[in-house]
C-alpha atoms as a PDB file:
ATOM      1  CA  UNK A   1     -58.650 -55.567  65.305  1.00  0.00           C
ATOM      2  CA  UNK A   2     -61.381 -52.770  65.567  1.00  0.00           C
ATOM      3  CA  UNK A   3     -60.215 -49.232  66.122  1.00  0.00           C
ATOM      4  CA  UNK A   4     -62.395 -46.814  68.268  1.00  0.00           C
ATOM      5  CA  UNK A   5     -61.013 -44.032  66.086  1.00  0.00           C
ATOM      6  CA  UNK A   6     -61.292 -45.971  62.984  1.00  0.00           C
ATOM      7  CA  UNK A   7     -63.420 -43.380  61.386  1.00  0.00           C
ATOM      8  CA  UNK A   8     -60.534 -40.725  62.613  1.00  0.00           C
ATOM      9  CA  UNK A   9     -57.896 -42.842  60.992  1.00  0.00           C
ATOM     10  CA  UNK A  10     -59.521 -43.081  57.513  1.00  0.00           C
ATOM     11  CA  UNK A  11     -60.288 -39.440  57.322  1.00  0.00           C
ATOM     12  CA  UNK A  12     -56.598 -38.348  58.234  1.00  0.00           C
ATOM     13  CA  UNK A  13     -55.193 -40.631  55.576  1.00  0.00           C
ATOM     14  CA  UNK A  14     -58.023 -39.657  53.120  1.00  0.00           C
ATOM     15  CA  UNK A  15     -56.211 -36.194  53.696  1.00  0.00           C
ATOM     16  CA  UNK A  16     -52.982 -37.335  53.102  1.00  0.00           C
ATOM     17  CA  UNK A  17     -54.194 -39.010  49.509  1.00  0.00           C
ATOM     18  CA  UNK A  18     -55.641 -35.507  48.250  1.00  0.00           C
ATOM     19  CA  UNK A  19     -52.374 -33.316  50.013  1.00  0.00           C
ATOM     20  CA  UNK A  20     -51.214 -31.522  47.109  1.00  0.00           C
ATOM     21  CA  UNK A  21     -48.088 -32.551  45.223  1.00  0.00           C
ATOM     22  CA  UNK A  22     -45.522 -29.918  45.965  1.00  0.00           C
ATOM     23  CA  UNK A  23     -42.537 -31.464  43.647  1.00  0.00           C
ATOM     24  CA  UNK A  24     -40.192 -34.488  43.699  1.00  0.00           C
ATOM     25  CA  UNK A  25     -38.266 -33.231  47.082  1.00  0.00           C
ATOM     26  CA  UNK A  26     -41.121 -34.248  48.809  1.00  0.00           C
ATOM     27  CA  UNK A  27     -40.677 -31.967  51.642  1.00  0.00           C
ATOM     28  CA  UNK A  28     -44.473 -33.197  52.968  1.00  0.00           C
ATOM     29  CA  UNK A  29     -43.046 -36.637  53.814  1.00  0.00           C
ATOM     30  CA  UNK A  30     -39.762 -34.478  55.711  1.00  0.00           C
ATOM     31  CA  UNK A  31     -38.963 -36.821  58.964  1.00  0.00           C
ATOM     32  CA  UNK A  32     -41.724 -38.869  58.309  1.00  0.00           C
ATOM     33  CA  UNK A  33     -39.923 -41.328  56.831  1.00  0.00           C
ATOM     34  CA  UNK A  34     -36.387 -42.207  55.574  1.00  0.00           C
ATOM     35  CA  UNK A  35     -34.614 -44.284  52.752  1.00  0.00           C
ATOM     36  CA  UNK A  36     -31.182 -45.831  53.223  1.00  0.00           C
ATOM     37  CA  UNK A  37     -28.263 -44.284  51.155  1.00  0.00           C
ATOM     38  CA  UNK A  38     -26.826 -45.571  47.676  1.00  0.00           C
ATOM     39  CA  UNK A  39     -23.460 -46.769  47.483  1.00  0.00           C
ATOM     40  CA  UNK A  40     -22.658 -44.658  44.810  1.00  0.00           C
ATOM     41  CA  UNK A  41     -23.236 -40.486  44.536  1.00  0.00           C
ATOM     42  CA  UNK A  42     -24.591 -39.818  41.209  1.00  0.00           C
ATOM     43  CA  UNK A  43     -23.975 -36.305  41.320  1.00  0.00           C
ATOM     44  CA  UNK A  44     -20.060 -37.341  41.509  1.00  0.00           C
ATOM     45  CA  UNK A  45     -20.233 -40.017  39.001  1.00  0.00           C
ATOM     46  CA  UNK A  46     -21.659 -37.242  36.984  1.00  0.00           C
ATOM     47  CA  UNK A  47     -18.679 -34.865  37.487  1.00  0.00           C
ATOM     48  CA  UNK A  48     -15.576 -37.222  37.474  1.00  0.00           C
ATOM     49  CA  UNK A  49     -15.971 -37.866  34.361  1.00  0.00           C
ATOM     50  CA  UNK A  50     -18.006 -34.482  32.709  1.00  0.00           C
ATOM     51  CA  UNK A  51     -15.066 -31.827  30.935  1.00  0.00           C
ATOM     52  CA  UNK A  52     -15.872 -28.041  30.845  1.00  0.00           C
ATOM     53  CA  UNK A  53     -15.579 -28.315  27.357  1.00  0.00           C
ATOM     54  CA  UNK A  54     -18.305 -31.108  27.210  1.00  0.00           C
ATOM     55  CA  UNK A  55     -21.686 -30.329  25.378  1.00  0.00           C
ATOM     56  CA  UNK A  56     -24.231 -31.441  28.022  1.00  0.00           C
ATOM     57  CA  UNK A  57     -27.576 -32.812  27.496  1.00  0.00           C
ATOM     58  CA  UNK A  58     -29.835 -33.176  30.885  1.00  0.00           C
ATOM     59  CA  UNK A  59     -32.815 -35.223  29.837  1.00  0.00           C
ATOM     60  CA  UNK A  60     -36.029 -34.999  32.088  1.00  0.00           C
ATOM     61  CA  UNK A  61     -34.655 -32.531  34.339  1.00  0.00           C
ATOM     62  CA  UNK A  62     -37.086 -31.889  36.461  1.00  0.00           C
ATOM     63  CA  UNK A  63     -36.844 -28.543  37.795  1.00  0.00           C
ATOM     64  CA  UNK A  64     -32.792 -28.142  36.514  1.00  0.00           C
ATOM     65  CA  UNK A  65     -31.639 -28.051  40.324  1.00  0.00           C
ATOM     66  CA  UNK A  66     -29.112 -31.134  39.643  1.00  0.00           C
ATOM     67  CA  UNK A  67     -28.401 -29.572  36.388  1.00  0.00           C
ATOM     68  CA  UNK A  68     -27.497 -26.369  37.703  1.00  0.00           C
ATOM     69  CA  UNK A  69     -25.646 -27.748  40.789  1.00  0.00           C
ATOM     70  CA  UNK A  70     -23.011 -29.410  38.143  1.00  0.00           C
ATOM     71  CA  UNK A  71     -21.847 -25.154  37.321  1.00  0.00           C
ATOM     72  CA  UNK A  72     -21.553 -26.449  33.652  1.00  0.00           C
ATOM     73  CA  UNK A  73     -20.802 -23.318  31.106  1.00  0.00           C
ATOM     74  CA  UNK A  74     -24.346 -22.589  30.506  1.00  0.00           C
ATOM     75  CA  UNK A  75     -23.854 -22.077  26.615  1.00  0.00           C
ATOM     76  CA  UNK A  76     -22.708 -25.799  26.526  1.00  0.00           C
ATOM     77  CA  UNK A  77     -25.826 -26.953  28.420  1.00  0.00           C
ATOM     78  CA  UNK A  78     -28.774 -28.425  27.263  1.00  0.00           C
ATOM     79  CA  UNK A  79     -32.236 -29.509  29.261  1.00  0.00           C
ATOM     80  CA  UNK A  80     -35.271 -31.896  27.928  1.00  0.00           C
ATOM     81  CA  UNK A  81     -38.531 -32.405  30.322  1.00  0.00           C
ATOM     82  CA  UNK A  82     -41.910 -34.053  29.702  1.00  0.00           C
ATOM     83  CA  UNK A  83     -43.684 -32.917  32.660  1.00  0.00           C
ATOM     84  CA  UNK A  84     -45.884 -30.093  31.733  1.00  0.00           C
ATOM     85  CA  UNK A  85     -45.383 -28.709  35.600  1.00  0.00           C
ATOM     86  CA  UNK A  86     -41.655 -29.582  35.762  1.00  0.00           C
ATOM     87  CA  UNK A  87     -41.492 -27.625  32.155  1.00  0.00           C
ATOM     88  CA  UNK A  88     -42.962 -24.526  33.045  1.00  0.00           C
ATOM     89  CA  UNK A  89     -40.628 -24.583  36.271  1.00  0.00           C
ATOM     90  CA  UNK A  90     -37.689 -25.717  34.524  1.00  0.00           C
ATOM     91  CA  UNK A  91     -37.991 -23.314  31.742  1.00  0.00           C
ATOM     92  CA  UNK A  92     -37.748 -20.390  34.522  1.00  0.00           C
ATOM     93  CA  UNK A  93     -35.000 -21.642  35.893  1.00  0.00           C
ATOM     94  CA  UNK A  94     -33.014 -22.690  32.801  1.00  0.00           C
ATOM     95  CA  UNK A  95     -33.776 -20.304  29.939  1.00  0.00           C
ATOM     96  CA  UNK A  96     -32.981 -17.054  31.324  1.00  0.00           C
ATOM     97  CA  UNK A  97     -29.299 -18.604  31.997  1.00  0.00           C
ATOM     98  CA  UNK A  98     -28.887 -19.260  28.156  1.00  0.00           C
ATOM     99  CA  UNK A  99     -29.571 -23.110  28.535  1.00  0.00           C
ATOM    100  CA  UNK A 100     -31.417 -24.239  25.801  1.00  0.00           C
ATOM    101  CA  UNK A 101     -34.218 -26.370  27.175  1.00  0.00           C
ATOM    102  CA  UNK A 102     -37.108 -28.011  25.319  1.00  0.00           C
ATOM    103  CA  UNK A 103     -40.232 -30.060  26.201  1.00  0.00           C
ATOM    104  CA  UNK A 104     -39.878 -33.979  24.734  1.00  0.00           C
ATOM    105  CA  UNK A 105     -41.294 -37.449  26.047  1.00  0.00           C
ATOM    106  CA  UNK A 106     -37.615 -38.668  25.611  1.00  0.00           C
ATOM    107  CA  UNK A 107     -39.093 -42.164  25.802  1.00  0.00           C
ATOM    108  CA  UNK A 108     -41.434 -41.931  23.129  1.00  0.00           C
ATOM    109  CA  UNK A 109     -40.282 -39.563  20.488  1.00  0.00           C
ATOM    110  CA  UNK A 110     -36.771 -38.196  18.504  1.00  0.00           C
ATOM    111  CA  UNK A 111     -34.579 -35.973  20.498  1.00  0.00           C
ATOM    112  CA  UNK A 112     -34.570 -32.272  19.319  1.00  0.00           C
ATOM    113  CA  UNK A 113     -30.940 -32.082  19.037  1.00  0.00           C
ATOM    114  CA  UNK A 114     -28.424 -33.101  16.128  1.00  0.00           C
ATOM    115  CA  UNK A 115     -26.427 -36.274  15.200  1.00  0.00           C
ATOM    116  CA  UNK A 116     -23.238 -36.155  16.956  1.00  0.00           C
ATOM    117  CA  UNK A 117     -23.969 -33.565  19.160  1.00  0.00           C
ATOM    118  CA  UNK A 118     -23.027 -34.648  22.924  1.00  0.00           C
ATOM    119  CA  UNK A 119     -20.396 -35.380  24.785  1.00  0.00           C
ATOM    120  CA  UNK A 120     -22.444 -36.556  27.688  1.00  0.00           C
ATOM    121  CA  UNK A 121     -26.302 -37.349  28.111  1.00  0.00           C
ATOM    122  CA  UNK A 122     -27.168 -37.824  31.593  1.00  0.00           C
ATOM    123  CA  UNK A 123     -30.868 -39.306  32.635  1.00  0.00           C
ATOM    124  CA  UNK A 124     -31.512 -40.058  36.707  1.00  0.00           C
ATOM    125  CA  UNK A 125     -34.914 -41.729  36.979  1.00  0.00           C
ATOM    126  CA  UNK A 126     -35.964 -40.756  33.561  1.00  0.00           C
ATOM    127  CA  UNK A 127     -36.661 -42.773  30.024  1.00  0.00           C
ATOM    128  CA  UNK A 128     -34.357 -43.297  26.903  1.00  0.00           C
ATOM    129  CA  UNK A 129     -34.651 -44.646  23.798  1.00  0.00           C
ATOM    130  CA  UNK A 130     -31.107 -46.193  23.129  1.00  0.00           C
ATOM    131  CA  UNK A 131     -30.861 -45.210  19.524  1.00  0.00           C
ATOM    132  CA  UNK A 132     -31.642 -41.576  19.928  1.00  0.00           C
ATOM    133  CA  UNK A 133     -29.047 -41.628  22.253  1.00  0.00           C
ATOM    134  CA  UNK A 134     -26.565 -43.596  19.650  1.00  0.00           C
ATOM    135  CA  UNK A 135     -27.959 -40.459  17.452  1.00  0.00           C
ATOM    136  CA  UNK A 136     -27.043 -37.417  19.627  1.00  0.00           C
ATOM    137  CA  UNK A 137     -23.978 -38.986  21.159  1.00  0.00           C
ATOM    138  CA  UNK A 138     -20.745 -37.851  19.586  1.00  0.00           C
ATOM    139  CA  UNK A 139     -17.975 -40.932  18.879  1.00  0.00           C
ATOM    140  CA  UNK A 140     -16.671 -41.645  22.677  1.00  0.00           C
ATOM    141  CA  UNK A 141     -20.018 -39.932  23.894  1.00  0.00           C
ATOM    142  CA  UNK A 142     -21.131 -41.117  27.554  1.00  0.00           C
ATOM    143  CA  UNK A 143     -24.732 -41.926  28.474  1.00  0.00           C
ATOM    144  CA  UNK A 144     -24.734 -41.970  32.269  1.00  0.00           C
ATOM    145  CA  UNK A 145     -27.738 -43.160  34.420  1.00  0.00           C
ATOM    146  CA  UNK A 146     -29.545 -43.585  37.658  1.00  0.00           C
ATOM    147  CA  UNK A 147     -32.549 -45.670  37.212  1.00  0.00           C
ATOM    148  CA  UNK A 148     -35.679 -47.003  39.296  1.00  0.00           C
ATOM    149  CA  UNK A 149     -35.327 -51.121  38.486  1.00  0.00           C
ATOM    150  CA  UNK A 150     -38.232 -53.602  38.646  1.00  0.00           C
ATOM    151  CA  UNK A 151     -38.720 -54.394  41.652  1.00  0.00           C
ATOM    152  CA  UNK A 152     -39.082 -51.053  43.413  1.00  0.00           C
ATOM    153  CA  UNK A 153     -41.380 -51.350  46.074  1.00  0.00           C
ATOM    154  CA  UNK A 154     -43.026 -54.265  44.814  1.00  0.00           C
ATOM    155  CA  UNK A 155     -43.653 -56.254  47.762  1.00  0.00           C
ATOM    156  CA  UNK A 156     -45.354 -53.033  49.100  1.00  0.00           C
ATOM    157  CA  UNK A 157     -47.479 -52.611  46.593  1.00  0.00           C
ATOM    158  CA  UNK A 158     -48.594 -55.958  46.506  1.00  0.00           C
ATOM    159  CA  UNK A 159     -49.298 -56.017  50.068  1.00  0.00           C
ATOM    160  CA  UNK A 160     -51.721 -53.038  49.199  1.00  0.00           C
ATOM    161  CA  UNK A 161     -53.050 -54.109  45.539  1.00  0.00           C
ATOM    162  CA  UNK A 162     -52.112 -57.959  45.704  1.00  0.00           C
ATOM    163  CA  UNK A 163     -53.063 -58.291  41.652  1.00  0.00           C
ATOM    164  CA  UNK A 164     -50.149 -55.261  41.327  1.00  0.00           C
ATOM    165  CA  UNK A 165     -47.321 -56.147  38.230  1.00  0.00           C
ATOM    166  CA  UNK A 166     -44.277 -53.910  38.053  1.00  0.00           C
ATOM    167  CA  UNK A 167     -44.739 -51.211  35.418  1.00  0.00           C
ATOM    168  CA  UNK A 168     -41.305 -52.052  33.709  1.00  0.00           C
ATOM    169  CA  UNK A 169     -40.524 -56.026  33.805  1.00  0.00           C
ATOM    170  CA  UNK A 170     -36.862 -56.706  33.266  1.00  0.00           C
ATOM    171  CA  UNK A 171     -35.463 -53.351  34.018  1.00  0.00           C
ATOM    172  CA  UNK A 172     -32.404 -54.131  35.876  1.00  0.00           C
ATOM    173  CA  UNK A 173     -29.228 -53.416  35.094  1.00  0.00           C
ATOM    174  CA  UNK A 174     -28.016 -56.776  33.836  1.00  0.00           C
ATOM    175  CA  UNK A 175     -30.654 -56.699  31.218  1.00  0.00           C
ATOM    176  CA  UNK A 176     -30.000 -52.526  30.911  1.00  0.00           C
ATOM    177  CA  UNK A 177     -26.276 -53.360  30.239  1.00  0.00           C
ATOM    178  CA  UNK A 178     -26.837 -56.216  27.065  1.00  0.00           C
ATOM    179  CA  UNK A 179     -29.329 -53.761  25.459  1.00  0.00           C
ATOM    180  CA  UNK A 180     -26.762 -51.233  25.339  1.00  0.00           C
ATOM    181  CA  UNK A 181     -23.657 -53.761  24.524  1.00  0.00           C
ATOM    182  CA  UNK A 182     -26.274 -55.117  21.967  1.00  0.00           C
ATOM    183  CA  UNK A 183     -26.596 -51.478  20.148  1.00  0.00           C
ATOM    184  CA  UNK A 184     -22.987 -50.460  20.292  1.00  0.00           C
ATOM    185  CA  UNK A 185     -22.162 -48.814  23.486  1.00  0.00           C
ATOM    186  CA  UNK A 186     -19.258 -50.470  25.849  1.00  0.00           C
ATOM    187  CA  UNK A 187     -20.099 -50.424  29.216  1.00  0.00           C
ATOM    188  CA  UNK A 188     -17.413 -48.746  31.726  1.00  0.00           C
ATOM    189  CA  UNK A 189     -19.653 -48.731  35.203  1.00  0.00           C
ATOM    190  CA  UNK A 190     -22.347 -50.371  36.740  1.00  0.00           C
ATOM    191  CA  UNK A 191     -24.068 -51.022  40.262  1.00  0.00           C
ATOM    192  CA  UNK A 192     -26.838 -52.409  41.320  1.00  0.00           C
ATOM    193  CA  UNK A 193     -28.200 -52.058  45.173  1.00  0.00           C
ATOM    194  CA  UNK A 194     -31.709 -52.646  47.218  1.00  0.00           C
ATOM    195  CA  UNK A 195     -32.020 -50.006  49.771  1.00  0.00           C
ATOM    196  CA  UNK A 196     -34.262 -50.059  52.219  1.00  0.00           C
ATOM    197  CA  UNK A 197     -36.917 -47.412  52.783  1.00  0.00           C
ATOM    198  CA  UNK A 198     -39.371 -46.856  55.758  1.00  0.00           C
ATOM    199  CA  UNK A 199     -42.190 -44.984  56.644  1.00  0.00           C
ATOM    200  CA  UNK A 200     -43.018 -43.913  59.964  1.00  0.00           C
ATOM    201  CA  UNK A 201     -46.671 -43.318  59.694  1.00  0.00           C
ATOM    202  CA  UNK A 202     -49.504 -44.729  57.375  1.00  0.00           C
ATOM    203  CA  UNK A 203     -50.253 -41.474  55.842  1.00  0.00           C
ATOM    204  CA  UNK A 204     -46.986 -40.945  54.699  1.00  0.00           C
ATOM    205  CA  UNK A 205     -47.250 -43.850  52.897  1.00  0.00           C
ATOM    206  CA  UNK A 206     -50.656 -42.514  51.249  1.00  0.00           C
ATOM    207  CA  UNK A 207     -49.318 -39.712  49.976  1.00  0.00           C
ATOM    208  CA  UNK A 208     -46.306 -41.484  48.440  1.00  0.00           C
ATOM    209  CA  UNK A 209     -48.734 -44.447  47.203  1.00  0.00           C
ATOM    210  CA  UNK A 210     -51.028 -41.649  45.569  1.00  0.00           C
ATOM    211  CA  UNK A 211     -48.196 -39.686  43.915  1.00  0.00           C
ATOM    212  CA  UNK A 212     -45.975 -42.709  42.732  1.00  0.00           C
ATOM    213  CA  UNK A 213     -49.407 -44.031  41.088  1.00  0.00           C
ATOM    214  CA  UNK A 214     -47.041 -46.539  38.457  1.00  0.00           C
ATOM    215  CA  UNK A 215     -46.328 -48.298  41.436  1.00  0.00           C
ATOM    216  CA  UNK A 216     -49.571 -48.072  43.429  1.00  0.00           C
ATOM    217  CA  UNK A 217     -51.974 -47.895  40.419  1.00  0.00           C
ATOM    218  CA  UNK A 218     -55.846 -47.688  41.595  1.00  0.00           C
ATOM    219  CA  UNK A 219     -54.911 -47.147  44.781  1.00  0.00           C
ATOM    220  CA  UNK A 220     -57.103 -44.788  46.942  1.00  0.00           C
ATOM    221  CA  UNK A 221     -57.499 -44.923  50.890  1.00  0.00           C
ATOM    222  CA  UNK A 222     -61.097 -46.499  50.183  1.00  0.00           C
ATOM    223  CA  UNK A 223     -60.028 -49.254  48.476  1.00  0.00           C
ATOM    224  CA  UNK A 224     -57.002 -50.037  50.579  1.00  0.00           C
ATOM    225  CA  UNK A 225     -58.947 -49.756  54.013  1.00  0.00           C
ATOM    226  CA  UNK A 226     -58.524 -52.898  55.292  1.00  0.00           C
ATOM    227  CA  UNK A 227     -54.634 -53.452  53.977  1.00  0.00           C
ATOM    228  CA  UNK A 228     -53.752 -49.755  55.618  1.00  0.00           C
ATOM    229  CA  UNK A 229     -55.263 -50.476  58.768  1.00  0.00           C
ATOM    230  CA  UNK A 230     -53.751 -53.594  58.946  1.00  0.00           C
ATOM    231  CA  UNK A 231     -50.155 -51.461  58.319  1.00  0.00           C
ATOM    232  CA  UNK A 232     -51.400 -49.254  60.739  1.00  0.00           C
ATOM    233  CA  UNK A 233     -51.267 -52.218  63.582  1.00  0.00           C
ATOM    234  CA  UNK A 234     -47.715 -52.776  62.139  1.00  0.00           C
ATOM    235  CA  UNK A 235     -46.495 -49.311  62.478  1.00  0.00           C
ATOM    236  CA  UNK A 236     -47.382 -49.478  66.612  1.00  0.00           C
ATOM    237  CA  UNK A 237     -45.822 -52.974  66.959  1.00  0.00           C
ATOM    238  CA  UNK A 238     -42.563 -51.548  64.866  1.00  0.00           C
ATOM    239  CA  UNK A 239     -42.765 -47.891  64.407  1.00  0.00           C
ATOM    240  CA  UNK A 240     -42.412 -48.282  60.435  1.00  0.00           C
ATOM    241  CA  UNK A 241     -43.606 -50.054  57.364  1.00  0.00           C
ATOM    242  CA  UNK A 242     -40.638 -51.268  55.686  1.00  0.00           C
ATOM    243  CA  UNK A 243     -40.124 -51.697  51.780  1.00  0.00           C
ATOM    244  CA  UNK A 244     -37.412 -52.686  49.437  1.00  0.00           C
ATOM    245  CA  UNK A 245     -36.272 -49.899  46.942  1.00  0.00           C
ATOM    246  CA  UNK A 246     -34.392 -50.902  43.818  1.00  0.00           C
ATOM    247  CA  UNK A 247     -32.184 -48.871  41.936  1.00  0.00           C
ATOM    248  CA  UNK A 248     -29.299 -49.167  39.275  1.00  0.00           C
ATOM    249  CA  UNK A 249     -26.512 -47.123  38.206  1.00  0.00           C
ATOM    250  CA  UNK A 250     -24.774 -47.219  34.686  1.00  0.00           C
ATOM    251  CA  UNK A 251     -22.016 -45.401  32.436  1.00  0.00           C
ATOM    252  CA  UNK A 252     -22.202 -46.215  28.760  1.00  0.00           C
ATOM    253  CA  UNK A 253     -19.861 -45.405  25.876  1.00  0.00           C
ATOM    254  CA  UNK A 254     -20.787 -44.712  22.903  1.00  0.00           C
ATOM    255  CA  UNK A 255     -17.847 -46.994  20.214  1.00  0.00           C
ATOM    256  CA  UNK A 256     -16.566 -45.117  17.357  1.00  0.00           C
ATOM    257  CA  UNK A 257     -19.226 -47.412  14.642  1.00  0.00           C
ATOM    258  CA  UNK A 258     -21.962 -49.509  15.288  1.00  0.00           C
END
């Protein structure tokens, strides 16, 4: 179908690619589009289970909001980030309280922290290496996580880049859950759910495709003209483009030996 306003339409979503990213609220996409809620709260998974005596470690933090909205003593709190722009905003946040806070790619290299120094590690949407957190984990030590699984958004992004391959193959939690049984961690929780996300317009989805580049890489408006326009005629038939999130919840123990 050709658009009169064609022209109109690729330079409004060209804008939306090059909006500036203004952190992971995404407050640009704000009623513009809407994802359904997780049967689980991970903020309350989080404090059922964390004691104000527990020594805290927050790994890729962000900006420390969640941290800080869990009140934890501030001396018992800890805070890792590998963003460089998270860092710098984290590090206002978090230092001046007395939270110790340091920059690592928690994925790649050795935590800064002592053996047996944790009583709970917490990591939503974040890396781990399983053994550093065997390391830092006291004896009864709880790892507990909110992940993004494989196939987040994949259909979506194949209907934009068809060649597209998930980032992470096999991250789910069934396979999450033997890697940590496998290294000496029981597991005491664990969910699993698909929720649904739309988007109301085609420059919302843009901006999201632009910023989550692992899961829309090359994308750009230019080379996605014909695939966004043809969302475009989907969004006036149904008022949304519709995609499949996938995320995973899990609460491991570390066992006494490995």
């Amino acid at each position: 179908m050709y658009y009169a306003d064609e022209k109109q339409l690729i330079d409004m979503w060209r804008f939306e690619e090059q909006f500036p990213f203004g952190g992971w609220e995404l407050m640009h996409l704000d009623g513009r589009w809407e994802s359904e809620p997780l049967p689980w709260d991970y903020r309350e998974e989080v404090l059922m289970r964390l004691k104000d005596t527990d020594m805290l470690l927050d790994m890729d933090t962000g900006d420390g909001g969640f941290l800080l909205s869990l009140r934890h003593p501030y001396e018992l709190t800890c805070a890792t980030e590998s963003d460089e722009r998270d860092y710098e905003s984290c590090v206002e946040q978090l230092a001046p309280l007395g939270i110790r806070t340091m920059f690592c790619n928690v994925d790649e290299e050795e935590l800064p922290f002592e053996d047996d120094m944790f009583d709970m590690v917490l990591s939503r949407h974040g890396g781990y290496m399983i053994e550093e957190l065997f390391r830092v984990l006291k004896p009864g030590g709880l790892f507990i996580t909110e992940q993004i699984g494989q196939r987040d958004n994949r259909a979506l992004s194949r209907r934009l880049l068809p060649e597209y391959e998930p980032p992470f193959p096999g991250h789910c939690l069934k396979n999450a859950a033997e890697a940590f049984r496998g290294y000496g961690f029981n597991i005491l929780y664990g969910q699993e759910y698909f929720p649904k996300l739309r988007f109301n317009d085609v420059g919302a989805l843009a901006y999201f495709a632009h910023i989550v580049g692992w899961e829309f890489p090359g994308f750009s408006v230019d080379r996605c003209r014909r695939e966004l326009l043809a969302l475009n005629e989907e969004v006036q038939e149904m008022g949304f483009i519709e995609s499949l999130q996938h995320r995973f919840i899990l609460v491991a123990q570390k066992i006494q030996t490995r």
